[in-house]
C-alpha atoms as a PDB file:
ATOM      1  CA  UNK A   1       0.165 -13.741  13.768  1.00  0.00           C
ATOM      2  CA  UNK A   2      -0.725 -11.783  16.793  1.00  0.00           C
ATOM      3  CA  UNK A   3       3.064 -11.152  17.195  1.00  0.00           C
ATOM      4  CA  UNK A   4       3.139  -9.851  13.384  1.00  0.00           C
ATOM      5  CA  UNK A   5       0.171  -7.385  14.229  1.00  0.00           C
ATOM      6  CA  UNK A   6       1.693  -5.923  17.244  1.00  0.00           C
ATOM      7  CA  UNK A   7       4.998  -5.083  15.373  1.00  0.00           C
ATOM      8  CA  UNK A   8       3.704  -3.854  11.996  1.00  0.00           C
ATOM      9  CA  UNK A   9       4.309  -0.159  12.174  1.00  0.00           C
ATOM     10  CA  UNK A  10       4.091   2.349   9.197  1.00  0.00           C
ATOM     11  CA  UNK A  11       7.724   3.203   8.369  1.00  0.00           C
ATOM     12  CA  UNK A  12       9.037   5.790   5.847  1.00  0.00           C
ATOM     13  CA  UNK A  13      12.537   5.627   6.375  1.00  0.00           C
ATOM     14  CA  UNK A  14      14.149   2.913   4.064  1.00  0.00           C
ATOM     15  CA  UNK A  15      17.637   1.792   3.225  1.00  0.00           C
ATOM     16  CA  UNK A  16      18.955   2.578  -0.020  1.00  0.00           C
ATOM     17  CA  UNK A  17      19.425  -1.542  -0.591  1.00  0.00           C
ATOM     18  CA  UNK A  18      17.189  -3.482  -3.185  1.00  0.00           C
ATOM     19  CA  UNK A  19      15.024  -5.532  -2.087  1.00  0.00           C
ATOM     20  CA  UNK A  20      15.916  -9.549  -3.234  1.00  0.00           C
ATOM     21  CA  UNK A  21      13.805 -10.703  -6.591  1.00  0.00           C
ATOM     22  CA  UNK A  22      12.423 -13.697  -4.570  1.00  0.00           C
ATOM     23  CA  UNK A  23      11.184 -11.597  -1.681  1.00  0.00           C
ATOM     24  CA  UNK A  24       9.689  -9.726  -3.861  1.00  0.00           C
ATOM     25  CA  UNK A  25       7.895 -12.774  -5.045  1.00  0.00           C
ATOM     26  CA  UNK A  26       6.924 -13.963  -1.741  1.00  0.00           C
ATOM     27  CA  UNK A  27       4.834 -10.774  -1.371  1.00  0.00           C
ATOM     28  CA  UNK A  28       3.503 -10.027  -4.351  1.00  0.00           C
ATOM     29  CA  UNK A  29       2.086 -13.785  -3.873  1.00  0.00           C
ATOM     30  CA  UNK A  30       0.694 -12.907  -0.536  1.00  0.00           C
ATOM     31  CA  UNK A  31      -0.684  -9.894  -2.393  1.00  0.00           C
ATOM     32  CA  UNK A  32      -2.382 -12.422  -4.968  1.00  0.00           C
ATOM     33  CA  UNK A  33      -3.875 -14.483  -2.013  1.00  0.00           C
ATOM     34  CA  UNK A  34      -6.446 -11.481  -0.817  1.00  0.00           C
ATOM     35  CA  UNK A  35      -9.739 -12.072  -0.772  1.00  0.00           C
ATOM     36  CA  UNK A  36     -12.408 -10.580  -2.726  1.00  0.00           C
ATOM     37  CA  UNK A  37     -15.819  -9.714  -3.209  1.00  0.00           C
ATOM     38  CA  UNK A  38     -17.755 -13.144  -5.108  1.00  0.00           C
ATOM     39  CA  UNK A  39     -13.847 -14.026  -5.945  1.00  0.00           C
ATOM     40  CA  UNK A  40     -13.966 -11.122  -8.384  1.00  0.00           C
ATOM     41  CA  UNK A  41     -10.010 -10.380  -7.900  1.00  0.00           C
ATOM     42  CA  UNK A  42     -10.755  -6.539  -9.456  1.00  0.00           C
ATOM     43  CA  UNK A  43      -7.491  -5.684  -8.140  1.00  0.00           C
ATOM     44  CA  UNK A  44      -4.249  -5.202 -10.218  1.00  0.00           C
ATOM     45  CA  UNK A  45      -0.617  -4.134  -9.680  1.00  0.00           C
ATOM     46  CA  UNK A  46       2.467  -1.770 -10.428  1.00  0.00           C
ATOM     47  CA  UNK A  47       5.324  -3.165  -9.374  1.00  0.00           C
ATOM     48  CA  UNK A  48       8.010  -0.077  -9.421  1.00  0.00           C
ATOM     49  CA  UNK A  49      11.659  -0.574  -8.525  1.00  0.00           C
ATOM     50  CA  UNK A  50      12.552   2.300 -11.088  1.00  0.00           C
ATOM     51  CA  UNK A  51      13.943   5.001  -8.917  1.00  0.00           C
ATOM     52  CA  UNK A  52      13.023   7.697 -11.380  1.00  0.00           C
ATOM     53  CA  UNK A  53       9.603   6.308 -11.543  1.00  0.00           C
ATOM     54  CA  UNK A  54       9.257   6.169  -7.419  1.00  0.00           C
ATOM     55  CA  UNK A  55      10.688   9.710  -7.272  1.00  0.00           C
ATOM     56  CA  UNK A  56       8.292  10.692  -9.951  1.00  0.00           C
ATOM     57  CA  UNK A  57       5.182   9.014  -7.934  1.00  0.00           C
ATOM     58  CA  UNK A  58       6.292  10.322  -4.341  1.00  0.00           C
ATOM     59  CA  UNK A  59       5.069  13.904  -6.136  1.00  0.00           C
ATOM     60  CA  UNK A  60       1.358  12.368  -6.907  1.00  0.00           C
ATOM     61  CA  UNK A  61      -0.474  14.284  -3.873  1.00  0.00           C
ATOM     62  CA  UNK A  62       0.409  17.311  -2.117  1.00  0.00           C
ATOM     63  CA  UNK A  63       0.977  16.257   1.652  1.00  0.00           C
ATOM     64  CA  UNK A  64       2.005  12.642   2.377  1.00  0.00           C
ATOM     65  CA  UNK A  65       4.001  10.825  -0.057  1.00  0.00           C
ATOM     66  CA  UNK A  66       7.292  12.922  -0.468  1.00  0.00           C
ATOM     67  CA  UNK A  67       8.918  10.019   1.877  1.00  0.00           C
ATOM     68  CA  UNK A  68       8.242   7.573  -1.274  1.00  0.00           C
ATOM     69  CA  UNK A  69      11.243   8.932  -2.620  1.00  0.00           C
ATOM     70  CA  UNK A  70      13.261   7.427  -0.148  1.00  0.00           C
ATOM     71  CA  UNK A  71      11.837   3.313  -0.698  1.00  0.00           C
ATOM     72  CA  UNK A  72      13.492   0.703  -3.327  1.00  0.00           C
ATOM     73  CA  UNK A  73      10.175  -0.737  -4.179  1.00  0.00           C
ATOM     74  CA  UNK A  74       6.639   0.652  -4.837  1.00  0.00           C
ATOM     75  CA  UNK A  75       3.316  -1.181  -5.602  1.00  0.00           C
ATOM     76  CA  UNK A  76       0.952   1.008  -7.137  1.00  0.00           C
ATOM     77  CA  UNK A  77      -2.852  -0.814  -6.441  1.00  0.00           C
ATOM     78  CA  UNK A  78      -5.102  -0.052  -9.062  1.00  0.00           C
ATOM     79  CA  UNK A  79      -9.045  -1.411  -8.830  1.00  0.00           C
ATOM     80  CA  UNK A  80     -11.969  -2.098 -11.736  1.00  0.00           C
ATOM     81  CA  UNK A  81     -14.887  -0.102 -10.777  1.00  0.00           C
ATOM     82  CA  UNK A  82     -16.426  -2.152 -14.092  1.00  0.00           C
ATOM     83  CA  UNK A  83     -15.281  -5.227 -12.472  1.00  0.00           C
ATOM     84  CA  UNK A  84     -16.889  -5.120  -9.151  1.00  0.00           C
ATOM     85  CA  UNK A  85     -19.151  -2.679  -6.858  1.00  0.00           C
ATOM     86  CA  UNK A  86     -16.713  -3.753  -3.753  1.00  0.00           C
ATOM     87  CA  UNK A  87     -13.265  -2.441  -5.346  1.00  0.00           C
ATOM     88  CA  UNK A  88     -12.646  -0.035  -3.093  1.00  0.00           C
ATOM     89  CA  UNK A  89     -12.654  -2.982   0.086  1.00  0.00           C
ATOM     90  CA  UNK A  90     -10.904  -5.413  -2.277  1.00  0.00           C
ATOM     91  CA  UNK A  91      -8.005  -3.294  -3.208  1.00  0.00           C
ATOM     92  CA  UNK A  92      -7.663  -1.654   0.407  1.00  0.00           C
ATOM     93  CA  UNK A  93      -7.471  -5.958   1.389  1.00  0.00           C
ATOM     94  CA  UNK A  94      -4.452  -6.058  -0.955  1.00  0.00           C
ATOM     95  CA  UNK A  95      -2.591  -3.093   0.458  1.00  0.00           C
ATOM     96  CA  UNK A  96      -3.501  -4.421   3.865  1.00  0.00           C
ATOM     97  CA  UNK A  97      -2.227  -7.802   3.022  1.00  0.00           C
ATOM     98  CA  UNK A  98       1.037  -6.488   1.291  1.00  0.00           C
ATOM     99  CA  UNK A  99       1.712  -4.503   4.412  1.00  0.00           C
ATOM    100  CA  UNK A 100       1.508  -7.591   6.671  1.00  0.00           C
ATOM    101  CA  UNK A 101       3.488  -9.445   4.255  1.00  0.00           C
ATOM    102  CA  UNK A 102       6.155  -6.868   4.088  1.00  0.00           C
ATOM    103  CA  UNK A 103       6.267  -7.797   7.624  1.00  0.00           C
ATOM    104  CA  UNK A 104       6.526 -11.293   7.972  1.00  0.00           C
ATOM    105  CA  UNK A 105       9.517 -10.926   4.853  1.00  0.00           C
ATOM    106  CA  UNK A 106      11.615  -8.607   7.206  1.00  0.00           C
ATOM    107  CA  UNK A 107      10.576  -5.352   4.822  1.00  0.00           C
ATOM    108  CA  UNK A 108       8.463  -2.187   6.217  1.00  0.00           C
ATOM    109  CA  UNK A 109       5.861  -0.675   4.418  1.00  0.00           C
ATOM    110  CA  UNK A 110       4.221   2.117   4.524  1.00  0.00           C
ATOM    111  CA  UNK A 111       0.233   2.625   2.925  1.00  0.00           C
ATOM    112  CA  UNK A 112      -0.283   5.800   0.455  1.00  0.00           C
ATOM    113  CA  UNK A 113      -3.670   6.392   0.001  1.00  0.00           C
ATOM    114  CA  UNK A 114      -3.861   8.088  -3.535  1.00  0.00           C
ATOM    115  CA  UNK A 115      -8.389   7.470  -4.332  1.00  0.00           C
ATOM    116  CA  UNK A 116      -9.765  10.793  -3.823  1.00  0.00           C
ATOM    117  CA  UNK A 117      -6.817  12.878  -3.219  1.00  0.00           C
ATOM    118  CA  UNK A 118      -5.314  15.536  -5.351  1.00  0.00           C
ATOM    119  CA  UNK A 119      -1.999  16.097  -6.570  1.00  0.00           C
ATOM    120  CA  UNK A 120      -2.468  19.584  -7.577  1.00  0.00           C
ATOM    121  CA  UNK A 121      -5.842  22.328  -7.074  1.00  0.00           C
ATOM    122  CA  UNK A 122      -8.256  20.986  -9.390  1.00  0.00           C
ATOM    123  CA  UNK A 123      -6.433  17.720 -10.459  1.00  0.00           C
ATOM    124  CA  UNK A 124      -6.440  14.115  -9.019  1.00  0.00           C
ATOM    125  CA  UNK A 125      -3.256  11.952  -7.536  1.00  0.00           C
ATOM    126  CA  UNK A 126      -5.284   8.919  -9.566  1.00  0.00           C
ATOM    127  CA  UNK A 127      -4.684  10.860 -13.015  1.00  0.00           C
ATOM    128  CA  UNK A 128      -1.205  11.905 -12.060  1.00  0.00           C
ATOM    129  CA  UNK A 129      -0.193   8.519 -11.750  1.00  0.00           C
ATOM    130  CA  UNK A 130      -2.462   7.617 -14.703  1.00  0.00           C
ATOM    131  CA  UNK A 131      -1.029   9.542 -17.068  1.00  0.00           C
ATOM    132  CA  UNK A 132       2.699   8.899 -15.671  1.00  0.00           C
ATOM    133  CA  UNK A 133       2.315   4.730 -15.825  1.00  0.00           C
ATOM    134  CA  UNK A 134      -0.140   4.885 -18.748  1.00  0.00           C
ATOM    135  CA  UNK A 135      -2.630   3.497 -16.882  1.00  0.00           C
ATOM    136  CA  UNK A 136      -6.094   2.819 -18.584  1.00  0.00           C
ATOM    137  CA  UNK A 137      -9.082   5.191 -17.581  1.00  0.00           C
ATOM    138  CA  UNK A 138     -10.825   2.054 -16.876  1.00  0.00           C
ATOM    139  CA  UNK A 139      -9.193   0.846 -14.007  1.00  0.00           C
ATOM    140  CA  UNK A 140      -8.893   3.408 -10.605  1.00  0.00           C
ATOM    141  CA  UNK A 141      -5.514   3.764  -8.455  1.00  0.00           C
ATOM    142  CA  UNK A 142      -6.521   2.969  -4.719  1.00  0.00           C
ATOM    143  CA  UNK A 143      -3.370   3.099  -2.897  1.00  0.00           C
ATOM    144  CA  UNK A 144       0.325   3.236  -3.515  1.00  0.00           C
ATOM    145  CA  UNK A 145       2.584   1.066  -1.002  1.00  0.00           C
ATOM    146  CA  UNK A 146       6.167   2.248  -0.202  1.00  0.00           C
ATOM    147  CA  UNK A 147       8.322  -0.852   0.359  1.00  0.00           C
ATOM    148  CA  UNK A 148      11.965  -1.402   1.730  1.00  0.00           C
ATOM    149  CA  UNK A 149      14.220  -2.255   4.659  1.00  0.00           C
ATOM    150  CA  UNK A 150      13.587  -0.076   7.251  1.00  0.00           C
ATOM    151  CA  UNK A 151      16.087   2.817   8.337  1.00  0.00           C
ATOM    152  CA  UNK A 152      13.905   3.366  11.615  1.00  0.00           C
ATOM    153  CA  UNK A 153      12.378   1.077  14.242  1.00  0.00           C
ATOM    154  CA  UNK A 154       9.116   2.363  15.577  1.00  0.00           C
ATOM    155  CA  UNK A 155       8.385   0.602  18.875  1.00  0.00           C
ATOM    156  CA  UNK A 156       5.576  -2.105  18.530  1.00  0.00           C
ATOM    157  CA  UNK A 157       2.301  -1.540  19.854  1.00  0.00           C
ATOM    158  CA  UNK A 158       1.423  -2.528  23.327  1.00  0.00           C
ATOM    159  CA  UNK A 159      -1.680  -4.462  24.499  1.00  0.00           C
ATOM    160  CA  UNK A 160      -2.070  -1.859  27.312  1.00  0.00           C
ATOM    161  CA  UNK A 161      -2.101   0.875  24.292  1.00  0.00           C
ATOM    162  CA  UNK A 162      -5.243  -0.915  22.265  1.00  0.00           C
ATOM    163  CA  UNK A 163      -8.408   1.412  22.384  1.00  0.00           C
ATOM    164  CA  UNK A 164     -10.660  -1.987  24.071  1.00  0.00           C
ATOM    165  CA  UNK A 165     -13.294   0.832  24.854  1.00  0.00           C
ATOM    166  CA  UNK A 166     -14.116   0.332  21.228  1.00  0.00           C
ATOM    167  CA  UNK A 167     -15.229  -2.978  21.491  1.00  0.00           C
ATOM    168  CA  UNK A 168     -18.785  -3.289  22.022  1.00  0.00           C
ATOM    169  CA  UNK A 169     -20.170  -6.286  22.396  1.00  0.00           C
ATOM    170  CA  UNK A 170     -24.256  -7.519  21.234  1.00  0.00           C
ATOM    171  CA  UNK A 171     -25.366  -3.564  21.380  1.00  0.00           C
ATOM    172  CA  UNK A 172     -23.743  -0.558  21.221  1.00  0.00           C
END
């Protein structure tokens, strides 16, 4: 796992190939597997392979998801505020877990982060997407992950590179 860690690196360059229906499978299950506040689950997902649709969505903020354009796949994350007070953390577990799983599957990922971010002056990335998937008011979009084989190879993180001076250990 430790191996897994050290590799996963945000990627937004993708090949133009589909992704395989049973790897697809194998990570929405992962995604399934997350943990969650009391066992609540108040986490729910988009799965977009529509390129029209992903074109459409890499428009839903103003800096920061143009590259979506470019990815086969897209999982939008959406969370029930009415479910659970501890949404936010149990969505942002999902999109943490399908990024390691994109991982272990041979995919790259690449984390969107669309809760509290605007696609236009005056008007939110979560009703953008809202109104484009026909999602209900009642549920909130947390995060939109970019999925796909990756056209680019970022070189894995280093032990010498972690920030250990964060690490404090009883006290502060």
């Amino acid at each position: 796992m430790l191996e897994l860690l050290y590799k996963r690196r945000s990627v937004r360059k993708f090949l133009s190939r589909d992704i395989e229906a049973e790897v697809v499978d194998k990570l929405l299950t992962g995604m399934l597997l997350s943990p969650s506040g009391r066992g609540k689950r108040p986490w729910e997902f988009i799965v977009i392979d529509d390129r029209d649709t992903i074109g459409r969505l890499s428009e839903a903020k103003e800096h920061g998801s143009a590259f979506l354009k470019g990815a086969p796949l897209a999982v939008v994350v959406l969370g029930n505020p009415e479910e659970s007070d501890t949404w936010i953390e149990d969505t942002s577990i999902a999109s943490a877990y399908a990024l390691l799983m994109a991982e272990s599957l041979g995919l790259s990922a690449c984390w969107i982060q669309i809760r509290g971010r605007e696609y236009s002056p005056g008007v939110l990335s979560d009703r953008y997407i809202k109104n484009l998937l026909t999602i209900p008011d009642t549920l909130a979009v947390e995060s939109i992950i970019a999925l796909g084989y990756p056209d680019e190879n970022p070189a894995a993180r280093t032990h010498e590179s972690l920030p250990f001076e964060k690490i404090h250990r009883n006290k502060y």
